[in-house]
Protein backbone atom coordinates (compact mmCIF):
# COMPACT_ATOMS: atom_id res chain seq x y z
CA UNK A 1 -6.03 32.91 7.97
CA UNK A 2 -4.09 30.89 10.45
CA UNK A 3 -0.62 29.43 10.40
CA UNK A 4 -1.42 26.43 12.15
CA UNK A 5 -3.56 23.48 11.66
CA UNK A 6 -7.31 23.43 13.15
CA UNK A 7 -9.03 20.14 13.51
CA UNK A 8 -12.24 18.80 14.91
CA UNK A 9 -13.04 14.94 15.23
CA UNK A 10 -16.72 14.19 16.10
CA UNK A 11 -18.18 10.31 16.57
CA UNK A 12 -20.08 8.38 13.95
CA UNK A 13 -22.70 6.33 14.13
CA UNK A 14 -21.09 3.42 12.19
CA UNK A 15 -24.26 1.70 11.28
CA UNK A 16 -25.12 4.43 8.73
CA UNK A 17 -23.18 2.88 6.62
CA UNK A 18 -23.06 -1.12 6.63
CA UNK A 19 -20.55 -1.66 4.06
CA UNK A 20 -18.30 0.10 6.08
CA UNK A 21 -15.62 2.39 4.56
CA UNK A 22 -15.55 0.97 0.97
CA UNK A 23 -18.82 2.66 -0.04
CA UNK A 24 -17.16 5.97 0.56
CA UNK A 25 -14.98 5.38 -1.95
CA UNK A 26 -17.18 7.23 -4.76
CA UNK A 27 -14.81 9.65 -6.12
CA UNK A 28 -11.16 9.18 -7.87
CA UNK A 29 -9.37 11.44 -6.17
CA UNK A 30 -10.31 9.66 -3.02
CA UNK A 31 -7.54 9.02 -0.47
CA UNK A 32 -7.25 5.65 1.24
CA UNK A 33 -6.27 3.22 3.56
CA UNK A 34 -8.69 0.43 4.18
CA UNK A 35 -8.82 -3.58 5.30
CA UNK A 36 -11.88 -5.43 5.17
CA UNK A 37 -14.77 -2.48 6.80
CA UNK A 38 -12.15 -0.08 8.21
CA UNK A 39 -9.38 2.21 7.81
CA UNK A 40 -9.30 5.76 6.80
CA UNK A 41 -10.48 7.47 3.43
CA UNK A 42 -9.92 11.02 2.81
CA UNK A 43 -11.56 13.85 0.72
CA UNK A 44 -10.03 17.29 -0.65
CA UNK A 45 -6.26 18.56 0.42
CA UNK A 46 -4.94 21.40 2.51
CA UNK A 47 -1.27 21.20 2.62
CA UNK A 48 1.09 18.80 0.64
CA UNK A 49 5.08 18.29 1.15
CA UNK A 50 7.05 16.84 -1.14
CA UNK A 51 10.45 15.61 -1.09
CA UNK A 52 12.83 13.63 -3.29
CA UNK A 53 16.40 11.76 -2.13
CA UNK A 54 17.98 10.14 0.75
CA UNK A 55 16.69 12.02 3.97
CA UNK A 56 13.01 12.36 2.20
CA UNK A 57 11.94 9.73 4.95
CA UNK A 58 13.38 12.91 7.80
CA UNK A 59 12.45 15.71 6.01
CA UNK A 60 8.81 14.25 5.72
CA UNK A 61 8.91 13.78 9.67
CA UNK A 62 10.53 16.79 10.05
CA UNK A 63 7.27 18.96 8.57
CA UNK A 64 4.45 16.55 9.73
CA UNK A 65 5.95 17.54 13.54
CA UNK A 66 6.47 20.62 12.63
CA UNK A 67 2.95 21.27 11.57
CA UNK A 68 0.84 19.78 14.61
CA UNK A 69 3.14 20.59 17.14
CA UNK A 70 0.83 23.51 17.77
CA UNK A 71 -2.22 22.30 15.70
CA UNK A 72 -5.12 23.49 17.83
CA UNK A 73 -6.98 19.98 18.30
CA UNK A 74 -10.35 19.25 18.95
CA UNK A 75 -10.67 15.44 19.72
CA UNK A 76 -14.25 13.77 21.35
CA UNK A 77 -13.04 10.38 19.80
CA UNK A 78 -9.32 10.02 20.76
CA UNK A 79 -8.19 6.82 18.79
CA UNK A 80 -5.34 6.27 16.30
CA UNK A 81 -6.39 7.99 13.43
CA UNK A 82 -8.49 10.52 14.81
CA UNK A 83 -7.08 14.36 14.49
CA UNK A 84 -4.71 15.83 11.88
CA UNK A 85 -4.21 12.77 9.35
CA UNK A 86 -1.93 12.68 6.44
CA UNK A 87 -2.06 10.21 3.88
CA UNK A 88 1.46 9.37 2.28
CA UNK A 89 3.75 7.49 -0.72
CA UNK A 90 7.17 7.38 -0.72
CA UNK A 91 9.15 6.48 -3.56
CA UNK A 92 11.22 2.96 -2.99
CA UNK A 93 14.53 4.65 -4.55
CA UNK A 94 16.99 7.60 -2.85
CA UNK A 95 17.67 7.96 -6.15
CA UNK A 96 14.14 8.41 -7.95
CA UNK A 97 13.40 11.52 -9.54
CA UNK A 98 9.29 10.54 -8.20
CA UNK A 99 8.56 12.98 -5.51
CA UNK A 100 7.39 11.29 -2.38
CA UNK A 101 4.48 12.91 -0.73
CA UNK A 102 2.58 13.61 2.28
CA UNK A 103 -1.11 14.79 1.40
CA UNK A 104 -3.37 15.97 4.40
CA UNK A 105 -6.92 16.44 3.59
CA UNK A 106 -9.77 18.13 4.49
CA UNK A 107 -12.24 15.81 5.79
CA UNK A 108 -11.01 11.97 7.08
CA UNK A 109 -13.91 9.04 7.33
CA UNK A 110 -11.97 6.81 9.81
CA UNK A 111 -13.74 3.28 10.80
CA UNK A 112 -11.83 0.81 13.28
CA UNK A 113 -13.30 -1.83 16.44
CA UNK A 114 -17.06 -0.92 15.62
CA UNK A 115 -16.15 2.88 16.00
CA UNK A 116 -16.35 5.56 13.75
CA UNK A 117 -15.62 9.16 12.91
CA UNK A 118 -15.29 12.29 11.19
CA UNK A 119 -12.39 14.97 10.96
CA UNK A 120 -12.43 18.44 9.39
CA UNK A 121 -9.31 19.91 9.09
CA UNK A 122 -8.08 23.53 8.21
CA UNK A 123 -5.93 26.57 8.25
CA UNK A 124 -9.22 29.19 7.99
CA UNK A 125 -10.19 31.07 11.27
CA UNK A 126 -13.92 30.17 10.79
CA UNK A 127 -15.90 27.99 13.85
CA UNK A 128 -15.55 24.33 13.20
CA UNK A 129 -18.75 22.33 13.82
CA UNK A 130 -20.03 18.97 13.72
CA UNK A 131 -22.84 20.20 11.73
CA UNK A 132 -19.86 22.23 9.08
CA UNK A 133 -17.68 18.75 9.17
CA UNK A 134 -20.66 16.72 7.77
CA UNK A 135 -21.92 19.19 5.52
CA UNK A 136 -18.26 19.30 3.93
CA UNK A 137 -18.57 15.23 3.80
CA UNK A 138 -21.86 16.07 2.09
CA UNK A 139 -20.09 17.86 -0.49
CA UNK A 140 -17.20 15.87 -1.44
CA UNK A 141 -19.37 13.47 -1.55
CA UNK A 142 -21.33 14.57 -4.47
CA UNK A 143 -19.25 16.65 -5.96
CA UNK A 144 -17.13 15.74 -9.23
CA UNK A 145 -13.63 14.70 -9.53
CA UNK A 146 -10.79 14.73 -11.69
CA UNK A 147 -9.13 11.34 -12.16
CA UNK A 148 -6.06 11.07 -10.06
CA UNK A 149 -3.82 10.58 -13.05
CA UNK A 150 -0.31 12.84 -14.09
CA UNK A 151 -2.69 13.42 -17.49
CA UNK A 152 -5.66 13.99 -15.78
CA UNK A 153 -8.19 16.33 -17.07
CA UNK A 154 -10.03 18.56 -14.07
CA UNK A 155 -12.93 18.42 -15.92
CA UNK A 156 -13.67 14.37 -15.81
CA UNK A 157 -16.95 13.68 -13.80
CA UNK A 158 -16.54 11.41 -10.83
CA UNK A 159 -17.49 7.96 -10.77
CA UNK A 160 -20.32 8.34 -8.24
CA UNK A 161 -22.91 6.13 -8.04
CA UNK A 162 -26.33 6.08 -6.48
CA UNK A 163 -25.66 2.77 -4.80
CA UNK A 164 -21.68 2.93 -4.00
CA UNK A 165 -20.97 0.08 -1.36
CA UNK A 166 -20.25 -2.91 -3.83
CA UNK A 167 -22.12 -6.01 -3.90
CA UNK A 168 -19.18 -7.95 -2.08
CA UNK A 169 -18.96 -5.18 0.72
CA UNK A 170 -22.80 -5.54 1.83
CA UNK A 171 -22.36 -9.08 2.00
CA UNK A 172 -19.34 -8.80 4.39
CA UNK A 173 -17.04 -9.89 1.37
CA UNK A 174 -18.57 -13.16 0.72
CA UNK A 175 -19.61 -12.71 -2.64
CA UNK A 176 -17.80 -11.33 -5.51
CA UNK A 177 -19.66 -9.75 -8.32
CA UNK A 178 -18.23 -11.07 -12.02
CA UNK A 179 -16.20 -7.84 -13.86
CA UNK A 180 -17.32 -6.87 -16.90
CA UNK A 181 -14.53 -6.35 -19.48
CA UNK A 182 -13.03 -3.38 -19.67
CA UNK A 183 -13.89 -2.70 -23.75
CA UNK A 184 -11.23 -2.58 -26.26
CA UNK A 185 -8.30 -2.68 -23.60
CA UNK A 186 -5.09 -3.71 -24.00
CA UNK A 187 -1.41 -4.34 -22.65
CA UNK A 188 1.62 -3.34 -23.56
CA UNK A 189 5.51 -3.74 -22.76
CA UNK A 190 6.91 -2.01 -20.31
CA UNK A 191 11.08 -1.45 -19.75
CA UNK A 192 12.07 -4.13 -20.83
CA UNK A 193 10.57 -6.62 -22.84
CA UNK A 194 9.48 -10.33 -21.14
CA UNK A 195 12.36 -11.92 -23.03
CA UNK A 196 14.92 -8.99 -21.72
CA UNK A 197 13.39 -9.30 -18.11
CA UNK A 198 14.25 -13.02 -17.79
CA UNK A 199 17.85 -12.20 -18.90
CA UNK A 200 17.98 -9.88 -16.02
CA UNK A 201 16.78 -12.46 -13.56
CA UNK A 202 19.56 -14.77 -14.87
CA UNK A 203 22.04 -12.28 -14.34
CA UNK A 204 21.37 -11.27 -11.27
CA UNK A 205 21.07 -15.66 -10.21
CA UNK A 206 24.66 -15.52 -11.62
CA UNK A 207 25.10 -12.28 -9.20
CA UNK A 208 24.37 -14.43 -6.46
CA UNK A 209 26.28 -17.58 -7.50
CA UNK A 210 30.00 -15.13 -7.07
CA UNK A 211 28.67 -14.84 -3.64
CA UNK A 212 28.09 -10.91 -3.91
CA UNK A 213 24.41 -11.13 -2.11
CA UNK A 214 21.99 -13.67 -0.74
CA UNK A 215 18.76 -12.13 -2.81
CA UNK A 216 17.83 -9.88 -5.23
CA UNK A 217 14.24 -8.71 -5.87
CA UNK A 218 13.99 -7.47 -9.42
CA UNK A 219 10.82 -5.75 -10.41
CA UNK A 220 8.88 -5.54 -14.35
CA UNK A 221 6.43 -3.26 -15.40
CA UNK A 222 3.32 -3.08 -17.99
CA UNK A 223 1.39 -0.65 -19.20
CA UNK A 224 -2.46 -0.61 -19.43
CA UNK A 225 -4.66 1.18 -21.70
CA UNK A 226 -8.31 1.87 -21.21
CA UNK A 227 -10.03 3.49 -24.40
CA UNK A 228 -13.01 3.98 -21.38
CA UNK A 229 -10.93 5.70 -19.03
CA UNK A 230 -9.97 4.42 -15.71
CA UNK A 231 -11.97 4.69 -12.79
CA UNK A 232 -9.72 4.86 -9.35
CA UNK A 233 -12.57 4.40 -7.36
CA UNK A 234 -13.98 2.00 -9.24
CA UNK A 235 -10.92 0.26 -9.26
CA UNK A 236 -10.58 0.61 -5.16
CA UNK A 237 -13.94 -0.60 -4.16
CA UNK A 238 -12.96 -4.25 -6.39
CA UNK A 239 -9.62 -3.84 -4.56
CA UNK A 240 -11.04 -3.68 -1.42
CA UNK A 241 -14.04 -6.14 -2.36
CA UNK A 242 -11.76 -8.85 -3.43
CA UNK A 243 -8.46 -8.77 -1.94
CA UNK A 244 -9.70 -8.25 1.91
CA UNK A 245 -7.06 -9.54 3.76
CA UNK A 246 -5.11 -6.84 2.22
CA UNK A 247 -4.37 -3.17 2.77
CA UNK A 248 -6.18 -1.03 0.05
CA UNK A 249 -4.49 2.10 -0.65
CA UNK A 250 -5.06 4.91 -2.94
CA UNK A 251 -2.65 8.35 -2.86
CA UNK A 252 -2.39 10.49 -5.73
CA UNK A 253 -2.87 8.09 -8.39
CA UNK A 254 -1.12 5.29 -7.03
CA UNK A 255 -3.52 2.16 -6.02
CA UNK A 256 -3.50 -0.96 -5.06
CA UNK A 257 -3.94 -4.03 -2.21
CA UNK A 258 -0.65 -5.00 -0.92
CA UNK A 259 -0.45 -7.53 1.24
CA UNK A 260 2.58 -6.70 3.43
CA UNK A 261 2.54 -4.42 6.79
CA UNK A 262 6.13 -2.34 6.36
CA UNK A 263 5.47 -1.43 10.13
CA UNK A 264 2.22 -0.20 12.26
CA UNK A 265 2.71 1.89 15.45
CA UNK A 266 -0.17 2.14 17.98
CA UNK A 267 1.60 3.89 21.02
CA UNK A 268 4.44 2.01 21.76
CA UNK A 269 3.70 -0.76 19.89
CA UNK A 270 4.95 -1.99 16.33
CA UNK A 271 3.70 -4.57 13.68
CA UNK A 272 4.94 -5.85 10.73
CA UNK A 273 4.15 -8.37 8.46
CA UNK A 274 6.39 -9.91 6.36
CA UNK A 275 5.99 -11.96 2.67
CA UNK A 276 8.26 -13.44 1.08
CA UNK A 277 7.97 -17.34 -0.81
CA UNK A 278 5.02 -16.79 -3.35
CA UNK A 279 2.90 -19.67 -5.25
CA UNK A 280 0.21 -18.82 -7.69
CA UNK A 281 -3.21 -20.35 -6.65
CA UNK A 282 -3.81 -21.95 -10.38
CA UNK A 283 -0.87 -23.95 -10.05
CA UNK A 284 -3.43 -26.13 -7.56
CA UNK A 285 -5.48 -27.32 -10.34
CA UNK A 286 -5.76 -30.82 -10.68
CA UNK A 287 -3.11 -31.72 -8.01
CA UNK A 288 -3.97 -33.91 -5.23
CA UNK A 289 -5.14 -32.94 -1.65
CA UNK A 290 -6.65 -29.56 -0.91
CA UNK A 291 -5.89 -27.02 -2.32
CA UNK A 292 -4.40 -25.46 0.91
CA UNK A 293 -1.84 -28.86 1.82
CA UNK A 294 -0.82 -27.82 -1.36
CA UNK A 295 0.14 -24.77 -0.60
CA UNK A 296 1.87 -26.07 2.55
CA UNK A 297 3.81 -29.07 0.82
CA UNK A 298 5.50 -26.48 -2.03
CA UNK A 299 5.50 -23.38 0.47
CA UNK A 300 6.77 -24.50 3.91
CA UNK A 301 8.36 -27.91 2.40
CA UNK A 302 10.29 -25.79 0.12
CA UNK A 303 14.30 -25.31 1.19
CA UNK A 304 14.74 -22.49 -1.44
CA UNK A 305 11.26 -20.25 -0.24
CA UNK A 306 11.70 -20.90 3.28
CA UNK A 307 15.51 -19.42 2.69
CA UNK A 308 13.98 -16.39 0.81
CA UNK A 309 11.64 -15.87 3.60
CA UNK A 310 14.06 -16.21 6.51
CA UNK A 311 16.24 -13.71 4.97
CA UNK A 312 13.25 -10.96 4.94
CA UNK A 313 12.37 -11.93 8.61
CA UNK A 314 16.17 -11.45 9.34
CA UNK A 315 16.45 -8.04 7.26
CA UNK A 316 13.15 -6.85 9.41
CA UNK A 317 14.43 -7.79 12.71
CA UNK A 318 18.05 -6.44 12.89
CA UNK A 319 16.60 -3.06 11.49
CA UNK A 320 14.07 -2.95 13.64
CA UNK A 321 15.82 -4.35 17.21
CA UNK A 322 17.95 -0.62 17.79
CA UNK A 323 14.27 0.62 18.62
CA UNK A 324 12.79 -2.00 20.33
CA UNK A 325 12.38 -3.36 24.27
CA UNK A 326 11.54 -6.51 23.19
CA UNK A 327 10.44 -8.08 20.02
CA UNK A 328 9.00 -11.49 18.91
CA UNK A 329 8.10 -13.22 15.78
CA UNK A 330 6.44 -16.44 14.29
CA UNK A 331 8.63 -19.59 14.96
CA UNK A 332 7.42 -20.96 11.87
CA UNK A 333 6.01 -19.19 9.05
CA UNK A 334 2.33 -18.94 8.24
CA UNK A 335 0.46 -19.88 4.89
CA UNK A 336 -1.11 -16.76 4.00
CA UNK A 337 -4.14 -17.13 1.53
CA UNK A 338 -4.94 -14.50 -1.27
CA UNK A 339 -7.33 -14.78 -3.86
CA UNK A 340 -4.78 -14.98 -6.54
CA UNK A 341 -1.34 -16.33 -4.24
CA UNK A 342 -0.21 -17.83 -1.26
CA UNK A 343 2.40 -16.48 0.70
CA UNK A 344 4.92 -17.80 3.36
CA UNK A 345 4.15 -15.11 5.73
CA UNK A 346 5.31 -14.19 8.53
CA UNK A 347 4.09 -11.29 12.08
CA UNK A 348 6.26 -9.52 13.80
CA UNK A 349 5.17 -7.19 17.10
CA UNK A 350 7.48 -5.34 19.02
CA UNK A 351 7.49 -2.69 22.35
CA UNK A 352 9.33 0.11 21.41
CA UNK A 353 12.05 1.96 22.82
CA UNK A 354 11.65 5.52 24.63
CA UNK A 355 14.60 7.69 24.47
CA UNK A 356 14.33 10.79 26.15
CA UNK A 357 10.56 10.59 26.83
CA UNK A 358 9.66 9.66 23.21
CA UNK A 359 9.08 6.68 21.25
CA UNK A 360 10.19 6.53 17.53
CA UNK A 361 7.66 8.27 15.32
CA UNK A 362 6.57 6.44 12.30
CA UNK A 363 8.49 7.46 9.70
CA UNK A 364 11.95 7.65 11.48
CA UNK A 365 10.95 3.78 11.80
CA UNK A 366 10.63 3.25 8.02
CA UNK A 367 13.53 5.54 7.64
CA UNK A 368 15.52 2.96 9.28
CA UNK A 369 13.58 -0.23 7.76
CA UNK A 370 13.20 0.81 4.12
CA UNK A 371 13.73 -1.31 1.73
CA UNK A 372 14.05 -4.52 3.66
CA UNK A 373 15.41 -7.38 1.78
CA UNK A 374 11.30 -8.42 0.94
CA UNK A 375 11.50 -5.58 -1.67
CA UNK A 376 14.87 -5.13 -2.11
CA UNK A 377 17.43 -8.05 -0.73
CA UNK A 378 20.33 -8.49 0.90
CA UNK A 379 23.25 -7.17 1.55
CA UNK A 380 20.97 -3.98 0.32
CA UNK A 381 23.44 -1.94 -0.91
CA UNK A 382 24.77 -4.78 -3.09
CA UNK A 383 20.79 -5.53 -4.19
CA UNK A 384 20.11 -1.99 -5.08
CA UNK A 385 22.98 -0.83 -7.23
CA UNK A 386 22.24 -4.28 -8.73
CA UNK A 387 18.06 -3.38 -9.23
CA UNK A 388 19.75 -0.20 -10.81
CA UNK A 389 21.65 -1.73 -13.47
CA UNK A 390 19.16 -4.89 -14.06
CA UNK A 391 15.94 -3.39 -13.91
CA UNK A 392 16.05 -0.08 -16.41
CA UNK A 393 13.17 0.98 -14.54
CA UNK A 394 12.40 4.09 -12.01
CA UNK A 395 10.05 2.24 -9.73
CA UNK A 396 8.66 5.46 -8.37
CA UNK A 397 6.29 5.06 -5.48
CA UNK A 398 6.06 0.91 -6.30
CA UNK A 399 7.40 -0.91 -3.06
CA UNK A 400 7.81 2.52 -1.71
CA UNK A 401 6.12 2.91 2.32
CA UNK A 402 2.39 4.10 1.70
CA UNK A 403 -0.10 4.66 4.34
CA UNK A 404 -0.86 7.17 7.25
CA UNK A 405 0.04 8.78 10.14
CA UNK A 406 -1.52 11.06 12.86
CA UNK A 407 -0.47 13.64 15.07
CA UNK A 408 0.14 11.27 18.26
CA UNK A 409 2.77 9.12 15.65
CA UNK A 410 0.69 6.48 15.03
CA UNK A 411 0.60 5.10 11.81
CA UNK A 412 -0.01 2.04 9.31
CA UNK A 413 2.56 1.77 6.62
CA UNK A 414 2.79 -0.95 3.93
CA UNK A 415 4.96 -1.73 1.30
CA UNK A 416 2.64 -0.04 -2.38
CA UNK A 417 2.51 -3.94 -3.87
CA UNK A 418 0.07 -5.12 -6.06
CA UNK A 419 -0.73 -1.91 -7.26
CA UNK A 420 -0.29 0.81 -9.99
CA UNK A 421 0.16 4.49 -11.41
CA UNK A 422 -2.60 5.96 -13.02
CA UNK A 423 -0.57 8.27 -15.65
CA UNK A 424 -3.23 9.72 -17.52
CA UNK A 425 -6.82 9.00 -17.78
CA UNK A 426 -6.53 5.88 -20.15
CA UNK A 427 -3.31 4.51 -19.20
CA UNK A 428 -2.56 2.90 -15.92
CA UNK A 429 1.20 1.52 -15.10
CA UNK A 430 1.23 -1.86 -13.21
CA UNK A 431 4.39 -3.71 -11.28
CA UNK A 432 5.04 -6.67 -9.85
CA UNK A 433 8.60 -8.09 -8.55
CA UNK A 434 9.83 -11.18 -7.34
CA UNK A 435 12.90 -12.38 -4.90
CA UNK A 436 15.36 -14.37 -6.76
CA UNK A 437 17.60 -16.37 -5.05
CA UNK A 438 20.36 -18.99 -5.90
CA UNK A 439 18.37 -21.64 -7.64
CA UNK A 440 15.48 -19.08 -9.05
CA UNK A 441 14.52 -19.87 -12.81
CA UNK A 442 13.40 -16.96 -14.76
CA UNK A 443 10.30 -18.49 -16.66
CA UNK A 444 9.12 -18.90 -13.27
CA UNK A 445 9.90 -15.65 -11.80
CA UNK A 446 8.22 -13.95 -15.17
CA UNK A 447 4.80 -16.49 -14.52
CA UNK A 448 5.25 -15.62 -10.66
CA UNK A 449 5.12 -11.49 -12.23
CA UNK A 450 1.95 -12.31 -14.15
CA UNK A 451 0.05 -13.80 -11.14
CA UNK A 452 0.94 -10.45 -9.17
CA UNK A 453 -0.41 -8.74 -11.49
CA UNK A 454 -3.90 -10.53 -11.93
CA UNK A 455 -4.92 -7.81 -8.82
CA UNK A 456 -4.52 -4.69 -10.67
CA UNK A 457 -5.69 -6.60 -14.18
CA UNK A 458 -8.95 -7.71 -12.67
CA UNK A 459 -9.86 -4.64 -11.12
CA UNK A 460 -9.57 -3.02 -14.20
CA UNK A 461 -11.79 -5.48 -15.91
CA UNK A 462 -8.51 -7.08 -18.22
CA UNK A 463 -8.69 -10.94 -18.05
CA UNK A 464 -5.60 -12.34 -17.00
């Protein structure tokens, strides 16, 4: 057996499969990364690293370089994405005994611009063919899995179905199939109780008031349990069904549809897209105008959610600017609409730096931009010893970087929102936070939570 990675990427014929990458997402211990058709699912696992503190961000680069520096590569496709993959989660605290994780699979599905393909990857010495990849594909495929779960049971069948591109995802989207309710179900408190939360957010407004930070994002949890058992994939293809103009991710038990871009490198070009000013959709009802001028008269008219938002534009751009050539952003914010939110939202592309020949791999990027004051606030330090004595919660991997990255550093990373841990089987562990700022009122912060978490509660068939 080798030492060293051996990959082979052959082409797709992307019309094999019209409801793009979704309806490969048939088994719960399916890795992924997807936005409307495309993105990158993964199947089986070679080689994991694992790391837990402040340099976890370095160490991960560190080994990901480390192992494809002399990866033997075979590449007919060459796009970003294509190669050795690994799929990642990162745990938002230095000081969170969660292990963040870098998983690299066997066999990637990757879909992006009309063009598709298919990556084996390996340490064996054995030939690697295009007929061998998508006999492997074949296998995982219909094969069984365990749920992705801490609890999980290696002998739970997968959910595979004979039909597995949802109803939504053949239609392009359009049309969203009703849930059916998830039988006998039910919610329970988290850390701290809804009463005990809202006394955190009015400490941490007082906080604010003595003029010790600008924001503070303070985060809740809730636990789910499903006497049925909970379905990852089921719960990613409604994910990505529903919430398309998000990121869908799934990594070791961790899912979700987050709607913020932490940063995405394509050569030597960066993205980011930043959130922050949130209004639940039901608040429309029965208020005049559409629906949308709405959104734009209590969004963008708002002094207190624009000031949120132009602090997490500022926190992005001053971390980001030591790496950057040039850099631009949105004058004015952008309404962005979610099935369940709007968001003041905001895009941010910049040409990166080379220094000494190289530009700045993905994750010394995040190491440098993680948390930014969208998930965190600002001054950071003062935000996150605050989070630690407010919160009396371990976040784990939730607002933690998850995504991808190859071996050319290229890489989509968001921030794991709207999402949750699957912890055993039957119980799933949903978050949601909110930025509270000087003039923040906790009832509203703790209904803000509860429309955050409508994502994660839908998908698992809980009415919300």
């Amino acid at each position: 057996m080798t030492s060293t990675f051996r990959t082979l990427t052959v082409p797709l014929d992307a019309e094999t499969f019209p409801g793009g990458l979704p309806s490969f997402l048939v088994r719960d211990d399916v890795l992924c990364w997807t936005r409307r058709e495309a993105g990158l699912v993964g199947f089986g696992e070679i080689a994991r690293f694992t790391a837990t503190g402040p340099e976890r961000f370095l160490e991960a680069d560190i080994w990901w370089r480390h192992q494809v520096l002399e990866a033997d590569i075979q590449d007919s496709v060459g796009c970003p994405g294509t190669g050795p993959v690994a799929f990642g989660s990162f745990a938002f605290s230095k000081a969170s005994a969660h292990e963040s994780r870098l998983l690299v699979p066997e066999i990637v599905v990757g879909l992006r611009d009309g063009q598709a393909w298919l990556t084996q990857l390996t340490f064996d010495d054995g030939d690697l063919t295009e007929a061998g990849a998508r006999a492997a594909l074949e296998r995982w495929l219909h094969s069984t899995s365990a749920n992705p779960g801490t609890g999980a049971n290696p002998g739970t069948s997968a959910t595979v179905v004979d039909d597995p591109v949802p109803a939504a995802a053949q239609a392009g989207g359009a049309v969203v199939r009703p849930l059916p309710l998830a039988a006998g179900a039910t919610l329970h408190t988290g850390s701290l109780s809804e009463e005990g939360w809202m006394a955190a957010v009015a400490a941490g407004v007082a906080e604010i008031r003595t003029g010790a930070l600008e924001k503070l994002v303070l985060a809740r949890d809730v636990v789910a349990t499903v006497p049925t058992g909970v379905k990852a994939a089921e719960v990613l293809r409604e994910l990505s069904a529903r919430y398309r103009e998000c990121w869908t991710y799934g990594v070791d038990g961790l899912v979700g549809a987050t709607p913020e871009m932490l940063i995405q490198v394509e050569g030597r070009t960066a993205q980011a897209r930043v959130l922050a000013g949130t209004l639940d959709r039901r608040d429309a009802d029965g208020m005049a105008g559409s629906p949308l001028e709405f959104a734009e008269r209590v969004l963008a008219g708002s002094e207190k959610q624009r000031h949120e938002h132009d602090i997490a534009i500022q926190s992005l751009t001053t971390q980001l600017a030591p790496f950057s050539e040039a850099m631009n952003a949105h004058s004015e914010p952008f309404i962005l609409e979610l099935p369940n939110v709007w968001h003041l939202a905001s895009d941010v592309k910049a040409e990166l730096a080379e220094v000494e020949g190289h530009v700045p791999t993905c994750l010394a990027l995040i190491n440098a931009l993680h948390p930014t004051a969208a998930v965190c606030g600002t001054p950071t330090t003062v935000a996150g010893a605050l989070i630690r004595k407010l919160e009396h919660l371990d976040r784990g991997p939730y607002a933690g970087p998850v995504g991808w990255l190859d071996a050319a550093g290229n890489g989509e990373w968001g921030i794991a929102l709207r999402g949750a841990v699957i912890e055993s089987p039957h119980t799933v562990r949903l978050y949601a936070g909110c930025g509270v700022v000087d003039g923040s009122v906790p009832e509203t912060e703790l209904a803000e939570t509860w429309a955050k978490f409508r994502p994660m509660l839908e998908s698992l068939g809980i009415s919300s």
